[in-house]
N, C-alpha and C. Protein backbone atom coordinates (compact mmCIF):
# COMPACT_ATOMS: atom_id res chain seq x y z
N UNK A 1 15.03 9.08 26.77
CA UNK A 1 14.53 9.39 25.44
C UNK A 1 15.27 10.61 24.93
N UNK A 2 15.24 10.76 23.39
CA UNK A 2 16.03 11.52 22.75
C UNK A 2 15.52 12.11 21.60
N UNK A 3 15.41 14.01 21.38
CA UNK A 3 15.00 14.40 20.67
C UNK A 3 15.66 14.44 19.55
N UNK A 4 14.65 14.45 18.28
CA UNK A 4 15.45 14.31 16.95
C UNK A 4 15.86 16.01 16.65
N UNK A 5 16.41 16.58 16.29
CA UNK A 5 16.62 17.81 15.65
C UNK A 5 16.30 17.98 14.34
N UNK A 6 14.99 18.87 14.41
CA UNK A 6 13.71 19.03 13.33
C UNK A 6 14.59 19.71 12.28
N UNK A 7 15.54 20.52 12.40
CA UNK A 7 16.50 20.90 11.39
C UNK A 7 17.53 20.39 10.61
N UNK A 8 17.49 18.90 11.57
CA UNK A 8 18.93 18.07 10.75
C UNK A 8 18.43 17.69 9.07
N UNK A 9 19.22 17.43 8.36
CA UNK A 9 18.87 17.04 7.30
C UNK A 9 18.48 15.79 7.40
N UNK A 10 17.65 14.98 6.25
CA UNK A 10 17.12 13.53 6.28
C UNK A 10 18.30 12.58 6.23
N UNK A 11 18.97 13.24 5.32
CA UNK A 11 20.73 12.35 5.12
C UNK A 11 20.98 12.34 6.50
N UNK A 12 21.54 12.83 7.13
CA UNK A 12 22.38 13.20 8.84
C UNK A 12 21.21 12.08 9.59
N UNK A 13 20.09 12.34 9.44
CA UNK A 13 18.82 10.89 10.87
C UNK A 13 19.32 10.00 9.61
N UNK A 14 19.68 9.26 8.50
CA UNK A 14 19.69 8.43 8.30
C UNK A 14 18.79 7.55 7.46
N UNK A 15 18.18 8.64 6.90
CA UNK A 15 16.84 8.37 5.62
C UNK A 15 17.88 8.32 4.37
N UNK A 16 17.92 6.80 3.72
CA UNK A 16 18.59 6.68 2.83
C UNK A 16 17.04 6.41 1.68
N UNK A 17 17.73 6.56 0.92
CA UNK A 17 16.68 6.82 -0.70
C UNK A 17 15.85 5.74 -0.70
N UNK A 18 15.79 4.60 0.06
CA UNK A 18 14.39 3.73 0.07
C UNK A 18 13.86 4.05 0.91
N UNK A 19 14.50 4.17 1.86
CA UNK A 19 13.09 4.78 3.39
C UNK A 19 12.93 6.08 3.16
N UNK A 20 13.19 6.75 2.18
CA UNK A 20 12.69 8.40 1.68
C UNK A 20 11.44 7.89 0.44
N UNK A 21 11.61 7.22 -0.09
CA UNK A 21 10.42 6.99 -1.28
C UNK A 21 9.34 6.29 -0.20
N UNK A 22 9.33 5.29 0.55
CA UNK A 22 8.37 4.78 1.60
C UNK A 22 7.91 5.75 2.56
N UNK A 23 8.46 6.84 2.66
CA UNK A 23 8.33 7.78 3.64
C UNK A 23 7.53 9.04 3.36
N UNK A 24 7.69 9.21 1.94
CA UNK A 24 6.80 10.32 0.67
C UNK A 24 5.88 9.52 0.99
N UNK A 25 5.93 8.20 0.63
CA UNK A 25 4.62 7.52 0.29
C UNK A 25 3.39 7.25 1.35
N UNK A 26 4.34 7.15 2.72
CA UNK A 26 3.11 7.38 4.03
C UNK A 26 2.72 8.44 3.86
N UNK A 27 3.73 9.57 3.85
CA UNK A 27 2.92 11.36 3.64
C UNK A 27 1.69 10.98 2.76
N UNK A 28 2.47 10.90 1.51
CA UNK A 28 1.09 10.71 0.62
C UNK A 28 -0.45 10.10 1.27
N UNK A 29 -0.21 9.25 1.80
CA UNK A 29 -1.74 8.12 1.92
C UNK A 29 -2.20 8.78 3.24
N UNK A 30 -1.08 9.68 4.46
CA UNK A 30 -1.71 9.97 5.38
C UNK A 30 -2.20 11.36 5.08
N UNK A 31 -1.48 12.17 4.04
CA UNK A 31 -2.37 13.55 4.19
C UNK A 31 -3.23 13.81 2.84
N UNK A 32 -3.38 12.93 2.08
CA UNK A 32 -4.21 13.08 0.53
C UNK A 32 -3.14 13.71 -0.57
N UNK A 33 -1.87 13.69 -0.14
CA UNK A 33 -0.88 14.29 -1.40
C UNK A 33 -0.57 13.63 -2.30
N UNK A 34 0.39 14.12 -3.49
CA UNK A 34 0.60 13.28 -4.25
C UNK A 34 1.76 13.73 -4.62
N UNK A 35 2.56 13.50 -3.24
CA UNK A 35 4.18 14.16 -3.29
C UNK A 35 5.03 13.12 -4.27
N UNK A 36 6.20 13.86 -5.10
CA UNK A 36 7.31 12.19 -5.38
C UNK A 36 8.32 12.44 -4.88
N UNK A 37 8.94 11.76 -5.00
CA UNK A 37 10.33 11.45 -3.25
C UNK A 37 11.27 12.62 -3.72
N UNK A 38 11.35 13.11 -4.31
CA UNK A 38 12.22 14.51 -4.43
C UNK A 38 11.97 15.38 -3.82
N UNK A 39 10.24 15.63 -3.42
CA UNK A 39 10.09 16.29 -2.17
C UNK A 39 11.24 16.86 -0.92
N UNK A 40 11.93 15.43 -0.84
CA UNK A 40 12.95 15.52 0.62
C UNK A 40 14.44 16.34 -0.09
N UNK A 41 14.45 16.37 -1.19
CA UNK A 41 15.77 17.30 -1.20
C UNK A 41 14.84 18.91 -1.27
N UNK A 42 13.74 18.89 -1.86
CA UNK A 42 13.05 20.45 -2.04
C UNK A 42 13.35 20.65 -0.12
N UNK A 43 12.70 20.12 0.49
CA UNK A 43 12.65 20.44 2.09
C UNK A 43 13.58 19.24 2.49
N UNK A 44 14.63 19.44 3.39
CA UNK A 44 15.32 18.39 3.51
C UNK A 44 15.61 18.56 4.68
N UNK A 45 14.53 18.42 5.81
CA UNK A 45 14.36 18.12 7.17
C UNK A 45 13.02 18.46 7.85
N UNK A 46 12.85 17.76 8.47
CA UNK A 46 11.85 17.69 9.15
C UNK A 46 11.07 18.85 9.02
N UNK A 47 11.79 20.37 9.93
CA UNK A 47 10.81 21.31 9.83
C UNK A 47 10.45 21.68 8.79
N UNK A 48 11.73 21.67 7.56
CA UNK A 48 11.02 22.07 6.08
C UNK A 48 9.81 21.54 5.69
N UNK A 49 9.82 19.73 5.64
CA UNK A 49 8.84 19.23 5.11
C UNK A 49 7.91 19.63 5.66
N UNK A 50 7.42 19.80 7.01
CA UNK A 50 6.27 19.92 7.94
C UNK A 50 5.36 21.28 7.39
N UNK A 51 6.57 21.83 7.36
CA UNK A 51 6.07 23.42 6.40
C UNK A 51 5.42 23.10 5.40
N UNK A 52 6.32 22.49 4.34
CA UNK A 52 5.50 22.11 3.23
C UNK A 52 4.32 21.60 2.93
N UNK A 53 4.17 20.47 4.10
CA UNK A 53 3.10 19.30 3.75
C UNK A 53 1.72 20.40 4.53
N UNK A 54 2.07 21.42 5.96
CA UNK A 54 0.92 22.20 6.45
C UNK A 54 0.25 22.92 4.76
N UNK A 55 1.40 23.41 4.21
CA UNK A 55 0.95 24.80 3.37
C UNK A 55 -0.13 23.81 2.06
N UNK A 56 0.10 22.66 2.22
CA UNK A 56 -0.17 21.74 1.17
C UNK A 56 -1.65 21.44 1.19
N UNK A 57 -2.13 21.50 2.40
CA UNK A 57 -3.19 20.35 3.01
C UNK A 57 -4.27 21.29 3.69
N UNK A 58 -5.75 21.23 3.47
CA UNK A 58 -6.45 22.66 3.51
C UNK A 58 -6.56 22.59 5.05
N UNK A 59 -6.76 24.27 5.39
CA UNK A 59 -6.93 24.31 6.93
C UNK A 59 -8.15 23.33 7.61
N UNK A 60 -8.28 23.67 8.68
CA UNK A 60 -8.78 22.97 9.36
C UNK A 60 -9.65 24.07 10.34
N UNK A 61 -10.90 23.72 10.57
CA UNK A 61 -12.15 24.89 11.97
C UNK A 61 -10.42 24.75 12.95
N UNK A 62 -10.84 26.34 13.48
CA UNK A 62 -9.87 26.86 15.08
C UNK A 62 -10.46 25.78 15.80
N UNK A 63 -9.44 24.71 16.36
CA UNK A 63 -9.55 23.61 17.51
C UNK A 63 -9.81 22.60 17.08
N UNK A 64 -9.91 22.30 15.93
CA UNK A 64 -10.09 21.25 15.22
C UNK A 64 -8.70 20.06 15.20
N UNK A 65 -8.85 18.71 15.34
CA UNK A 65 -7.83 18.20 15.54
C UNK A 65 -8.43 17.12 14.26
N UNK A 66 -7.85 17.09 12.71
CA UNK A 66 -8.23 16.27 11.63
C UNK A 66 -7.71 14.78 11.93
N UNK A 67 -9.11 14.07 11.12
CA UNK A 67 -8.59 12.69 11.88
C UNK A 67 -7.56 11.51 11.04
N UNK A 68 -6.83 11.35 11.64
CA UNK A 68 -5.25 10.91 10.92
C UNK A 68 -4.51 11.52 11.05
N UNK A 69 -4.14 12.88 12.00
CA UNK A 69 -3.33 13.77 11.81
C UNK A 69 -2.36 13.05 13.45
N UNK A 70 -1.05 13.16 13.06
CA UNK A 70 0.20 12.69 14.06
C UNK A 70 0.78 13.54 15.09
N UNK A 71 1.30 13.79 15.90
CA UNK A 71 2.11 14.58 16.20
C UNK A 71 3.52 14.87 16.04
N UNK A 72 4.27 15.76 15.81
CA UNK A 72 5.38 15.42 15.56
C UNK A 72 6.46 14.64 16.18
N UNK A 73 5.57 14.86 17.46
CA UNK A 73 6.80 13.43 18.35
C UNK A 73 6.43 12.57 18.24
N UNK A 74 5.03 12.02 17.92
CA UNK A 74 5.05 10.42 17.78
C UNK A 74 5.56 9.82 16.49
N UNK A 75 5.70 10.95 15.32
CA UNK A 75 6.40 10.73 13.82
C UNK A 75 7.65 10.44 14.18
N UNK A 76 8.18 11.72 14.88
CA UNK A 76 9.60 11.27 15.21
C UNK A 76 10.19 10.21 15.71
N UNK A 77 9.09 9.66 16.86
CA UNK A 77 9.72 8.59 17.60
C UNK A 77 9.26 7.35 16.55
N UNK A 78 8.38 7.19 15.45
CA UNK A 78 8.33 6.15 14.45
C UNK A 78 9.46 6.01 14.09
N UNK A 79 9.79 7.17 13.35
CA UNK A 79 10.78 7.54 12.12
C UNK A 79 12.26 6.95 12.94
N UNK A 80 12.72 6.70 14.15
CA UNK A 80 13.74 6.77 14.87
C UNK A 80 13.31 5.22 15.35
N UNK A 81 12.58 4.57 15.38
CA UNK A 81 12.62 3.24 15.43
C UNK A 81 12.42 2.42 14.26
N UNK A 82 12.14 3.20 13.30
CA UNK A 82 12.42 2.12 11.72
C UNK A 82 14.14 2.77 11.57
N UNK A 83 14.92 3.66 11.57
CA UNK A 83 16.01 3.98 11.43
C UNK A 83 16.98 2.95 11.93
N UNK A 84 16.63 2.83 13.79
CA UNK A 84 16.97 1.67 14.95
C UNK A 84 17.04 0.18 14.60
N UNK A 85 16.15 -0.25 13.33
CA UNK A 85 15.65 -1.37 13.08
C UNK A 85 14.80 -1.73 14.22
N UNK A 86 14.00 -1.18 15.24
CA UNK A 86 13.22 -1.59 15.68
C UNK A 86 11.92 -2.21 15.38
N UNK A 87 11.33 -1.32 14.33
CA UNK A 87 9.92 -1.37 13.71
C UNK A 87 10.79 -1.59 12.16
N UNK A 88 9.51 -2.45 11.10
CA UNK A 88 9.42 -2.03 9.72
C UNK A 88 8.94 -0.83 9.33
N UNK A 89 9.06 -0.01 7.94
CA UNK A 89 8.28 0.61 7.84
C UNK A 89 6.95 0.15 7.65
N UNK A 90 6.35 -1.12 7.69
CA UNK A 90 5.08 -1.52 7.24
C UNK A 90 4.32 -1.63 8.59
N UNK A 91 5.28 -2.16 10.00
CA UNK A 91 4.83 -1.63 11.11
C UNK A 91 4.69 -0.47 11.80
N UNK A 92 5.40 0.56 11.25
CA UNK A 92 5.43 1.61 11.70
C UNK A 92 4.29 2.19 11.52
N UNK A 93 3.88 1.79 9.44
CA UNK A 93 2.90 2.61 9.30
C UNK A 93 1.37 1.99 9.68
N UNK A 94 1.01 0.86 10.38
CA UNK A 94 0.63 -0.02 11.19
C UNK A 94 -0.28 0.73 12.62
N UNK A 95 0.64 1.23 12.76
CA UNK A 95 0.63 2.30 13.66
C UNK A 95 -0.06 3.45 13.93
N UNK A 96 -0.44 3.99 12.59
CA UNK A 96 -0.90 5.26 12.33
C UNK A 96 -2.12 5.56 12.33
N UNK A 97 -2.77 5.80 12.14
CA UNK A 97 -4.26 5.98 11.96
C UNK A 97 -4.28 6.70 10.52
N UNK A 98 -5.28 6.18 9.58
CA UNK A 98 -5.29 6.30 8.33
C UNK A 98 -6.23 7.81 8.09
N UNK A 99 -5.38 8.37 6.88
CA UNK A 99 -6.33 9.59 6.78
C UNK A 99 -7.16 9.04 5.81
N UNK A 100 -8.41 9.71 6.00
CA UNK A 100 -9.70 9.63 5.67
C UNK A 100 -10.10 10.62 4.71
């Protein structure tokens, strides 16, 4: 297995402008936002966005784990098998557990 580098840009993993609008659009439905796909050039990698979407989305009680919330390696390892053509994005997001 192989880590993605949270700093690469979305261009460099291979997020071309349809799997970036499908990809706003999981953000959207999984954290209550109402990002539009330009988002990814404002933050244009992983750790940016992550920044963004935390500062976005209200805290949470100390130890609290919100329900729908991912980890970043299991995002990553999605995000790197719809890239692979392994998964769709419709399976990927299949996958997820829906925020509530």
């Amino acid at each position: 297995m192989w880590d993605i580098d949270t700093d690469a840009t979305f261009n460099s993993l291979g997020l071309d402008s349809i799997l970036g609008v499908e990809f706003v659009a999981f953000l959207n439905n999984a954290y209550g936002l109402d990002e539009k796909a330009g988002v990814l050039y404002d933050h244009p990698s992983l750790a940016a966005l992550a920044a963004h979407i935390t500062s976005r989305t209200a805290p949470q009680p100390a130890g609290a784990v919100p329900a729908g919330s991912v980890s970043a390696a299991d995002l990553d390892a999605l995000l790197a098998a719809v890239r692979d053509n392994r998964l769709t994005v419709e399976q990927a997001l299949a996958l997820l557990p829906q925020h509530t």
